[in-house]
C-alpha atoms as a PDB file:
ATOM      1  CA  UNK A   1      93.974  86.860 113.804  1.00  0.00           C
ATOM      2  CA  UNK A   2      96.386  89.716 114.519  1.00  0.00           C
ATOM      3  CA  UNK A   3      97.470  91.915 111.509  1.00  0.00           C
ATOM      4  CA  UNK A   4     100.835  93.889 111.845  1.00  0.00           C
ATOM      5  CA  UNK A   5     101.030  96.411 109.240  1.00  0.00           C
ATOM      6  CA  UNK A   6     104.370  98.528 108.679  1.00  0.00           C
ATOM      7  CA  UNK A   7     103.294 102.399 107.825  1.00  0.00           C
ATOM      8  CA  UNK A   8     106.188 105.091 106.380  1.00  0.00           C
ATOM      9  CA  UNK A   9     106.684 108.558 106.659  1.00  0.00           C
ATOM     10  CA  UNK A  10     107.811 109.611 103.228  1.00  0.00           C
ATOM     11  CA  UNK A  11     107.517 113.024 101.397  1.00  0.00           C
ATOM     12  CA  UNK A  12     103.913 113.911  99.873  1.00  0.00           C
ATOM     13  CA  UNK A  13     103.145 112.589  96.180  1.00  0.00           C
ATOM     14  CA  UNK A  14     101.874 116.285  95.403  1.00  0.00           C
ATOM     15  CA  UNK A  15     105.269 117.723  96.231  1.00  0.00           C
ATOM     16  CA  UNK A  16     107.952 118.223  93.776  1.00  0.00           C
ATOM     17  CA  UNK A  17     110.965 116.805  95.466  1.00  0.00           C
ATOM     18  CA  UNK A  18     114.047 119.274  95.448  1.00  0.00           C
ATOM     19  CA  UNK A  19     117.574 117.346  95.480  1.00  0.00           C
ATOM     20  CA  UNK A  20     120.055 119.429  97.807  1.00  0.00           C
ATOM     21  CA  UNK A  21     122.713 121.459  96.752  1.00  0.00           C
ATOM     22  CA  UNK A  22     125.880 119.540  98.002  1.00  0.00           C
ATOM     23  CA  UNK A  23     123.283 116.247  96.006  1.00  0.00           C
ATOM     24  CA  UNK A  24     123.776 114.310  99.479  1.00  0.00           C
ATOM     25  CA  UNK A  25     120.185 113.762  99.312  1.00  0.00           C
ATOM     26  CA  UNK A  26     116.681 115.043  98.957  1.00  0.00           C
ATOM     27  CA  UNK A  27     115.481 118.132 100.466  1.00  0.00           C
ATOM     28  CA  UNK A  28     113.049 117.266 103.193  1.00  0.00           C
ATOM     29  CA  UNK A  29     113.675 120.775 105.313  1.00  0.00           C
ATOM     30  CA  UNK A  30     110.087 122.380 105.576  1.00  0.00           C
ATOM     31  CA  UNK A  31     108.543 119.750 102.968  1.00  0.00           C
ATOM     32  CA  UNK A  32     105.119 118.402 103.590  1.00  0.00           C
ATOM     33  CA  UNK A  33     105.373 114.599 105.102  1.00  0.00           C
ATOM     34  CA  UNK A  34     102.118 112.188 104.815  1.00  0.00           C
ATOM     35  CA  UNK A  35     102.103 108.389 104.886  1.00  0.00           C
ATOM     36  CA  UNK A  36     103.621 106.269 101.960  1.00  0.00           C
ATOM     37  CA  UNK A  37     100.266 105.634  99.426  1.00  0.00           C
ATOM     38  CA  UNK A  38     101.341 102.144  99.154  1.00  0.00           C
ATOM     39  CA  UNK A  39     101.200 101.488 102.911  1.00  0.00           C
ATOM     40  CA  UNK A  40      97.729 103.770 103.222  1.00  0.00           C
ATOM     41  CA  UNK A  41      96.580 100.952 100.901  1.00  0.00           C
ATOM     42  CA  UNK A  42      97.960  98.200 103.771  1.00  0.00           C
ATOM     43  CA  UNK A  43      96.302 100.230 106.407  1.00  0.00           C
ATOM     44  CA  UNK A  44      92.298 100.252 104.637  1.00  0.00           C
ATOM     45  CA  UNK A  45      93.011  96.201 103.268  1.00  0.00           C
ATOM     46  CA  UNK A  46      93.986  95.119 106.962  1.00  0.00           C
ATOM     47  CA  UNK A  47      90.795  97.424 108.465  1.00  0.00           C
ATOM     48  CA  UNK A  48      88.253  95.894 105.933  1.00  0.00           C
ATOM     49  CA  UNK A  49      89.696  92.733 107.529  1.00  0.00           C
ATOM     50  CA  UNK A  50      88.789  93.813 111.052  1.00  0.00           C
ATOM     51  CA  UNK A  51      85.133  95.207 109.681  1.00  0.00           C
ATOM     52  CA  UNK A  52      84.472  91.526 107.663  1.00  0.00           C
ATOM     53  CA  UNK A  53      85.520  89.849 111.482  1.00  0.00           C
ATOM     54  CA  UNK A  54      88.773  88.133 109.611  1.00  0.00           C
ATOM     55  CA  UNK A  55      91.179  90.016 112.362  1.00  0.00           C
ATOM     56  CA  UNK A  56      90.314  91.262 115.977  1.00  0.00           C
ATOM     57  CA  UNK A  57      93.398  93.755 116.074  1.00  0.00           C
ATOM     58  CA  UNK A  58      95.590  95.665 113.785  1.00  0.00           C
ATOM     59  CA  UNK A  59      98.577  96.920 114.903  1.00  0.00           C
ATOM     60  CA  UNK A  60     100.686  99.906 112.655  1.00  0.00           C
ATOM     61  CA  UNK A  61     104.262 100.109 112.653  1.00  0.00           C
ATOM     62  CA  UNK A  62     106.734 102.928 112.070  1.00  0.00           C
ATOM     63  CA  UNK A  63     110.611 103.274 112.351  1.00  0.00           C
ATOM     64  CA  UNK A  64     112.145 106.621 112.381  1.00  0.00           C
ATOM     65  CA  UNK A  65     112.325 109.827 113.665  1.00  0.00           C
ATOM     66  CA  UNK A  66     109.897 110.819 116.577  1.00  0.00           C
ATOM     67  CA  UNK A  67     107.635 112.721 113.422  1.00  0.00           C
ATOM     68  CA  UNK A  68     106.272 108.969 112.591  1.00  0.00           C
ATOM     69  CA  UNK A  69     104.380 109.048 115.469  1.00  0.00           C
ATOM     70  CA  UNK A  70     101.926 111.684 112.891  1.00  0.00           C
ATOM     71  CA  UNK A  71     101.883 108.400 110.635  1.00  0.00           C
ATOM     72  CA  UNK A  72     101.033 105.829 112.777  1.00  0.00           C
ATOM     73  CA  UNK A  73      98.130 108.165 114.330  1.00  0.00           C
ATOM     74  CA  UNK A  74      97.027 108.748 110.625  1.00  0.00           C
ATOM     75  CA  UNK A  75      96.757 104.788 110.622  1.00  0.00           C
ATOM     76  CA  UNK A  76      94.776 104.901 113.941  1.00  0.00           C
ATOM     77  CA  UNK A  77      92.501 107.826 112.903  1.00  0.00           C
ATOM     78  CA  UNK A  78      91.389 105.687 110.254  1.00  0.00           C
ATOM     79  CA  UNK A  79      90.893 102.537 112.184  1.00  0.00           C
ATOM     80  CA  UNK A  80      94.118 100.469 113.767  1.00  0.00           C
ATOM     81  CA  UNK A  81      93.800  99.957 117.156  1.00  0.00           C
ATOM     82  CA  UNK A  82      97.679 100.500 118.821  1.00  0.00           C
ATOM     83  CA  UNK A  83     101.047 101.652 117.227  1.00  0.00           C
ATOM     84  CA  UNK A  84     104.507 100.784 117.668  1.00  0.00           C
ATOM     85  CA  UNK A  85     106.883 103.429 117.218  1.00  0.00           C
ATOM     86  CA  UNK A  86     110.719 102.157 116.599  1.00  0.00           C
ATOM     87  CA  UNK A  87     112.487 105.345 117.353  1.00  0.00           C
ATOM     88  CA  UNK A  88     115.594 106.181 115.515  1.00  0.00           C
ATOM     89  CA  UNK A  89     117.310 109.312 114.115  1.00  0.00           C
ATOM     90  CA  UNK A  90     119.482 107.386 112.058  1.00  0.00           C
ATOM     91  CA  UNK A  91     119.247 106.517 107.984  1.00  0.00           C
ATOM     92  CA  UNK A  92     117.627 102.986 107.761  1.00  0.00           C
ATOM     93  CA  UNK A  93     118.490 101.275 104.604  1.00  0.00           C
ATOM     94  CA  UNK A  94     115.859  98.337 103.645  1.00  0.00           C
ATOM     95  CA  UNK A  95     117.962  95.381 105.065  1.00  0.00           C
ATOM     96  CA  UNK A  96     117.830  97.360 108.837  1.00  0.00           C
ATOM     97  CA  UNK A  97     114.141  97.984 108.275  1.00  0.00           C
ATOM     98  CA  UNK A  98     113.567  94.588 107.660  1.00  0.00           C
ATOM     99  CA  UNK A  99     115.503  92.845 110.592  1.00  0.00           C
ATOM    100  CA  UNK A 100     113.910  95.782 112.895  1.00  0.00           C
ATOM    101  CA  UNK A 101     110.251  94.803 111.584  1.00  0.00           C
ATOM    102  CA  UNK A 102     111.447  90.675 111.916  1.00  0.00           C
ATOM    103  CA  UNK A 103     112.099  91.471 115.926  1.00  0.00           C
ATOM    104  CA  UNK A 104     108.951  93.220 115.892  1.00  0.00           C
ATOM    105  CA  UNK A 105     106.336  90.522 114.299  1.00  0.00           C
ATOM    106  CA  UNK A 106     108.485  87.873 116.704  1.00  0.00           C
ATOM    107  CA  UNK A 107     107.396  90.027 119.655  1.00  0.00           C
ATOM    108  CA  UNK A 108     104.175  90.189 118.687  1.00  0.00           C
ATOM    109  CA  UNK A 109     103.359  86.965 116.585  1.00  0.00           C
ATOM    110  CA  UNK A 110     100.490  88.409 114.106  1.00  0.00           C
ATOM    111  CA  UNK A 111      98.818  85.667 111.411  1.00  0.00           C
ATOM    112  CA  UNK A 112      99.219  88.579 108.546  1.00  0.00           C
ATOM    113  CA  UNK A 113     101.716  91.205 107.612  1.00  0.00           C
ATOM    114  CA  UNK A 114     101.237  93.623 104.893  1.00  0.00           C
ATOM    115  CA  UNK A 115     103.422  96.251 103.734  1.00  0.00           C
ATOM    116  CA  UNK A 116     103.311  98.787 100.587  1.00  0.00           C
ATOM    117  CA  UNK A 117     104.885  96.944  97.619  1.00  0.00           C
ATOM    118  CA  UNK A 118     107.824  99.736  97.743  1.00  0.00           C
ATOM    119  CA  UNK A 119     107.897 103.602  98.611  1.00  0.00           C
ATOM    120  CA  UNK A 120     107.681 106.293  96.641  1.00  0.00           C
ATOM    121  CA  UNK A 121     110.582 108.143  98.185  1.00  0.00           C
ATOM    122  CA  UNK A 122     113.213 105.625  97.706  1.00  0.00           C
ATOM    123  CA  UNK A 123     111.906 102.758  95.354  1.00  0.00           C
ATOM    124  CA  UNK A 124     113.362  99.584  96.215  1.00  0.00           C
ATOM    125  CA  UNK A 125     110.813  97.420  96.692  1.00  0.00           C
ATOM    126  CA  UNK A 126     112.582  95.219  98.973  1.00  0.00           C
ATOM    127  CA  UNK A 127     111.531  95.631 102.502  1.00  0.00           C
ATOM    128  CA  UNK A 128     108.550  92.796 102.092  1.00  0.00           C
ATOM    129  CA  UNK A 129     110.455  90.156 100.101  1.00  0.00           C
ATOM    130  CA  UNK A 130     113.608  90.741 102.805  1.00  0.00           C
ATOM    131  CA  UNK A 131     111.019  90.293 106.119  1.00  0.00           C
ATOM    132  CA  UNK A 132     109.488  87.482 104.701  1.00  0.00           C
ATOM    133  CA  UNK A 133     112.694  85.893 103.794  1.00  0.00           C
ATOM    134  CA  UNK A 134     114.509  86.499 107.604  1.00  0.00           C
ATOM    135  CA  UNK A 135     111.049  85.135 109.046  1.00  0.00           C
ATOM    136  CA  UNK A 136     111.192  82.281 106.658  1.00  0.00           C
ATOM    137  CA  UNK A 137     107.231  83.003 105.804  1.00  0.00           C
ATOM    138  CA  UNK A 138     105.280  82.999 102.985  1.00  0.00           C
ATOM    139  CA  UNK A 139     104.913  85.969 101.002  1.00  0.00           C
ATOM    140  CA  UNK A 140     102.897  86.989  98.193  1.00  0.00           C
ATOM    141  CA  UNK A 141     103.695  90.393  96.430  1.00  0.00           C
ATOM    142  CA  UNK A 142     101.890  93.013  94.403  1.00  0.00           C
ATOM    143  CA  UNK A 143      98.605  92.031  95.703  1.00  0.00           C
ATOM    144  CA  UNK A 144      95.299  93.229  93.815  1.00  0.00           C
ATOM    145  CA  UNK A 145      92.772  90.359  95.597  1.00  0.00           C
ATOM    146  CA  UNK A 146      92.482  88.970  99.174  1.00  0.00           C
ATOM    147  CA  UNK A 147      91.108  86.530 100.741  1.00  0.00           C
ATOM    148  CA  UNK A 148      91.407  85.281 103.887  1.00  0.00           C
ATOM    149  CA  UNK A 149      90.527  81.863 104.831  1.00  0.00           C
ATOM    150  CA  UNK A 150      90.567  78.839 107.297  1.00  0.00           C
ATOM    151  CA  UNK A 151      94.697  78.765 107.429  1.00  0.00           C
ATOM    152  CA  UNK A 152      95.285  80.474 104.070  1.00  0.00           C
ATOM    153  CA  UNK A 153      95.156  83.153 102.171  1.00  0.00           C
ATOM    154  CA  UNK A 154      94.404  83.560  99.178  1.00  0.00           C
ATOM    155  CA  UNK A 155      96.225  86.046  96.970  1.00  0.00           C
ATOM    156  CA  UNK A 156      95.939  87.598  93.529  1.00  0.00           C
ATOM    157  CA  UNK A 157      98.862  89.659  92.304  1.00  0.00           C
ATOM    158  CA  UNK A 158      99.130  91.629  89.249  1.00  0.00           C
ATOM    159  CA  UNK A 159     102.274  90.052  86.930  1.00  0.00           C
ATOM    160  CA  UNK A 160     103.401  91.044  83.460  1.00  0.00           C
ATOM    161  CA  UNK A 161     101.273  88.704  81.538  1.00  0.00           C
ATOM    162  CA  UNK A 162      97.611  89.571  83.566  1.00  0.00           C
ATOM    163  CA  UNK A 163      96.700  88.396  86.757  1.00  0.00           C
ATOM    164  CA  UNK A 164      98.241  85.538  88.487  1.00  0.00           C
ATOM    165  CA  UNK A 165      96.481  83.896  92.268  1.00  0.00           C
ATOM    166  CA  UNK A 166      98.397  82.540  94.881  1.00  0.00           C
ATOM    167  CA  UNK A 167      97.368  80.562  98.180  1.00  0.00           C
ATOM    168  CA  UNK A 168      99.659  80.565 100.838  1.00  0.00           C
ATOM    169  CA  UNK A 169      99.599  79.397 104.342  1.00  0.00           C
ATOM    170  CA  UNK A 170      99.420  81.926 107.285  1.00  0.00           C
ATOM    171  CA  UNK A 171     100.956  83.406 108.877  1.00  0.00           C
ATOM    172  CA  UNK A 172     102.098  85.495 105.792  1.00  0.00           C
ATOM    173  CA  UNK A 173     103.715  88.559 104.264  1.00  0.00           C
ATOM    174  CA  UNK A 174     101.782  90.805 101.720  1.00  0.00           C
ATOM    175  CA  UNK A 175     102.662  93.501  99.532  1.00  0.00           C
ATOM    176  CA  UNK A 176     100.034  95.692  98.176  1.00  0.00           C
ATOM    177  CA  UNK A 177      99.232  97.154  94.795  1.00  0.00           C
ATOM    178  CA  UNK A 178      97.512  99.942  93.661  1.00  0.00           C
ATOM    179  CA  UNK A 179      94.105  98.336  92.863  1.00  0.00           C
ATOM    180  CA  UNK A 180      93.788  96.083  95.874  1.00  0.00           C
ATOM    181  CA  UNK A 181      91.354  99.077  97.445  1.00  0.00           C
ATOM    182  CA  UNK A 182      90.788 102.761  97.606  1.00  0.00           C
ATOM    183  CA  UNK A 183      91.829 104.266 101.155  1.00  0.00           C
ATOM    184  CA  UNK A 184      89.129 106.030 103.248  1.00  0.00           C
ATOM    185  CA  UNK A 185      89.693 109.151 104.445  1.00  0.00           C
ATOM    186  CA  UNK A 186      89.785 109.898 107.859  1.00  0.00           C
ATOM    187  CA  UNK A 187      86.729 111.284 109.948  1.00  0.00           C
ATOM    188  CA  UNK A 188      87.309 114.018 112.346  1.00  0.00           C
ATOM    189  CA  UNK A 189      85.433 112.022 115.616  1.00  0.00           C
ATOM    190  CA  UNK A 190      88.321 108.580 114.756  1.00  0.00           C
ATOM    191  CA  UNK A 191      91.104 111.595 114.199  1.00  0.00           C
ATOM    192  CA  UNK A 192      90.116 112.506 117.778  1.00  0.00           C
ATOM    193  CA  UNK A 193      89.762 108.931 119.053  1.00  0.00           C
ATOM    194  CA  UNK A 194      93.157 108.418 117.681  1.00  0.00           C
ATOM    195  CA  UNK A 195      95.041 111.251 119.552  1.00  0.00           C
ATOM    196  CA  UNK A 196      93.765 108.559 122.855  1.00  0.00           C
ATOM    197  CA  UNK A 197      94.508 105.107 121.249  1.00  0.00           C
ATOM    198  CA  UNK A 198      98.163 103.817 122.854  1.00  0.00           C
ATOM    199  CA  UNK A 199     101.851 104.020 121.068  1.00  0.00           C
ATOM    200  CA  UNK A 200     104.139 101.493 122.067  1.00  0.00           C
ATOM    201  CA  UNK A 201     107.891 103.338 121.437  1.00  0.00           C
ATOM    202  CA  UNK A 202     110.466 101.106 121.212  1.00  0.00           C
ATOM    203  CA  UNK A 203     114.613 101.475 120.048  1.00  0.00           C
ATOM    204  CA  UNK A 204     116.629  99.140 117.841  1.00  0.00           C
ATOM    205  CA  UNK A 205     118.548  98.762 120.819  1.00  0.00           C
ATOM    206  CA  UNK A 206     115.372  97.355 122.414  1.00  0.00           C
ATOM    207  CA  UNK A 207     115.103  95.058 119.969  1.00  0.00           C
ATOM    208  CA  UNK A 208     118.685  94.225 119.529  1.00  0.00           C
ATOM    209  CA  UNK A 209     118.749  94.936 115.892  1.00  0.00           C
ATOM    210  CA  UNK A 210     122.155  96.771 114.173  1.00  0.00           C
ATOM    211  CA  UNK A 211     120.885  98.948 111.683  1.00  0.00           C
ATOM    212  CA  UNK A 212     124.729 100.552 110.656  1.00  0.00           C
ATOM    213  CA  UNK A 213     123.714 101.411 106.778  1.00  0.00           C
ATOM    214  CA  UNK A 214     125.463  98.641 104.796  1.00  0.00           C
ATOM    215  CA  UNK A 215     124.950 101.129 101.486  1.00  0.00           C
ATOM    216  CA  UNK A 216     126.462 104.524 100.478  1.00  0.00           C
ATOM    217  CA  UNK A 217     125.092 107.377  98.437  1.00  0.00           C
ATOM    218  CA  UNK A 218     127.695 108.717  96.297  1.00  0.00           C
ATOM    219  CA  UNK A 219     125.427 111.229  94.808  1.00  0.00           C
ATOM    220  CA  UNK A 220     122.013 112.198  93.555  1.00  0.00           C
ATOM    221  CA  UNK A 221     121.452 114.783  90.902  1.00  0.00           C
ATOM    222  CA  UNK A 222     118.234 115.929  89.068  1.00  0.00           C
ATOM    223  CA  UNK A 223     117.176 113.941  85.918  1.00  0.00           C
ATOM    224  CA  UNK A 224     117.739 115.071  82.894  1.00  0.00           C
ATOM    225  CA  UNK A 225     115.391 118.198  81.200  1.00  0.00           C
ATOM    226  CA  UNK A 226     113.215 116.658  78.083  1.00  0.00           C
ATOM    227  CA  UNK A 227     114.465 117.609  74.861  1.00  0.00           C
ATOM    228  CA  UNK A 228     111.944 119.659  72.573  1.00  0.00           C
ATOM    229  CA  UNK A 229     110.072 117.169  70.029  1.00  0.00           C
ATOM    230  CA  UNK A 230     110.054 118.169  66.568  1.00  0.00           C
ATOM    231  CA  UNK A 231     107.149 117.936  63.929  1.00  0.00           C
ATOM    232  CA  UNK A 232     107.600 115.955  60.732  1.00  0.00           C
ATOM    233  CA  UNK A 233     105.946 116.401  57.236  1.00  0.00           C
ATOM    234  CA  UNK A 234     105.257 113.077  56.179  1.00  0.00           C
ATOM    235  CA  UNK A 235     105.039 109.675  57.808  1.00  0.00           C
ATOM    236  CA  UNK A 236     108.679 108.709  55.633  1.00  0.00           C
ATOM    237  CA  UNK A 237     110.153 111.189  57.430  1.00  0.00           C
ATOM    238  CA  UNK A 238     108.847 110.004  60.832  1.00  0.00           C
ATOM    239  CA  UNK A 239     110.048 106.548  60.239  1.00  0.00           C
ATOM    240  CA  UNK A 240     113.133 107.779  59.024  1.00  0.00           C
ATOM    241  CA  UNK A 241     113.924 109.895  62.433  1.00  0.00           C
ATOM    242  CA  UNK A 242     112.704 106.931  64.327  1.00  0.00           C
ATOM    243  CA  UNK A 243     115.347 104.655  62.858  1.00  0.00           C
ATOM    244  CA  UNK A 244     118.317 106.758  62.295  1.00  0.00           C
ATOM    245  CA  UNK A 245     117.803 109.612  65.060  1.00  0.00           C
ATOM    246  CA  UNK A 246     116.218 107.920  67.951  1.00  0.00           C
ATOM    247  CA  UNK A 247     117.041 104.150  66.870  1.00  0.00           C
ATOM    248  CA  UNK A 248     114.130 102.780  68.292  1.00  0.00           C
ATOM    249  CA  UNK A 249     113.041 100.620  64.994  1.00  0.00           C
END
C-alpha cells in the first residue's frame, strides 16, 4: 500500500504572529517557517506504517511557493521516500487545495491519505473532509488510533463525548489528532539522505486544476487585550459579579 500524505508550510508555533499594518494579512516577511504540527503528526503515523511493513512507499505533498520544497525535505529527512511539489505563488484557499491534492492522489492512486486535522495558520479544518468528499472516499477525522488491516482501516477519533472507532474501507482519507503519536526528530545522516531523495514539481496547470480564490479577506486585526481581573472579598460578592457583571450564571 501507497500512502500520500499532504505536508504545509505554515509559520512556527513558537512565533508570535504579527498582523500587517494595512491588516491585509499576517506578517510572514523574515518569520521563521517549519511544517504544520498537525501534518508532522501525518508524516511519523504514515512512517510507522512503512517500519510495521503496512505501506512500501510514502509519498509527501506540498502546494505553494518554491520554499515548500524545505517542508517536503523535512518529511523525507525523517523518512518519506519522494515528494511532490505543486508549485504556485498564488493564495490557495482550502477548496483549490483540495481539488489540487484530488488530481494528485488520481495520478498516483495511494490506498491511504492522511492530512493534519486543520493548520495552525489558518484554522479551517476543511481540506480533509473536502478531498475526501471530491474523491468520493471514506474518511475518518480527528484520528487518535490506527489500524490498518486486510481492506480496512480501522480508526479511533477523539469526539465530544470520549472516544468513538470507526472502520472504513480503503482506500481512505485521515485526519490526525494530537495524540495519535509523538513525531521523531530528524537525524542528521536521513537530513543528508534527504537532500538526494527525488521531488517531483508539478503546476496546477499540470494538473488542470483552477485555484482562482473563491473567498475574500476583508480584514484581520489583532484580538482584543485581556481586561485586568479584579479580587473579591467574599464568595457573595463573587457570585454576585458573576451574575450581574460577567452574566455567566
Amino acid at each position: 500500500m501507497k500512502v500520500l500524505v499532504a505536508v504545509k508550510r505554515v509559520i512556527d508555533y513558537n512565533v508570535k504572529v504579527r498582523v500587517k499594518a494595512d491588516q491585509s494579512g499576517v506578517e510572514t516577511a523574515n518569520v521563521k517557517m517549519s511544517m504544520n504540527p498537525f501534518d508532522e503528526i501525518g508524516v511519523e503515523e504514515a512512517i510507522r506504517l512503512h517500519e510495521a511493513g503496512k505501506a512500501e512507499e510514502v509519498v509527501a505533498v506540498s502546494l505553494g511557493p518554491q520554499q515548500c520544497q524545505e517542508t517536503i525535505r523535512t518529511a523525507l529527512a525523517m523518512g518519506a521516500d519522494r515528494g511532490i511539489h505543486v508549485k504556485t505563488d498564488d493564495e490557495l484557499q482550502p477548496l483549490a487545495v483540495a481539488k489540487l491534492l484530488k488530481a494528485v492522489i488520481e495520478a498516483e492512486q495511494p490506498g491511504l491519505v492522511i492530512l493534519g486535522k486543520q493548520a495552525i495558520d489558518d484554522d479551517s479544518n476543511q481540506t480533509g473532509q473536502m478531498v475526501a468528499a471530491l474523491l468520493g472516499w471514506p474518511q475518518a477525522t480527528f484520528a487518535s488510533e490506527l489500524d490498518i488491516g486486510d481492506g480496512n482501516a480501522r480508526i479511533t477519533r477523539e469526539v465530544d463525548g470520549g472516544l468513538e472507532t470507526v472502520d472504513v474501507q480503503v482506500p481512505c482519507v485521515m485526519t490526525t489528532d494530537l495524540r495519535l503519536n509523538e513525531p521523531r526528530y530528524a537525524s542528521l545522516p536521513n537530513i543528508m539522505k534527504a537532500k538526494k531523495k527525488p521531488i517531483d514539481e508539478k503546476t496546477p496547470e499540470d494538473l488542470g486544476v483552477d485555484i482562482a480564490p473563491r473567498l475574500k479577506t476583508l480584514t484581520v486585526t489583532e484580538p482584543p487585550g485581556r481586561e485586568a481581573g479584579i479580587k473579591v472579598e467574599s464568595v457573595a460578592e463573587l457570585v454576585d459579579k458573576l451574575h450581574n457583571d460577567a452574566g455567566v450564571i
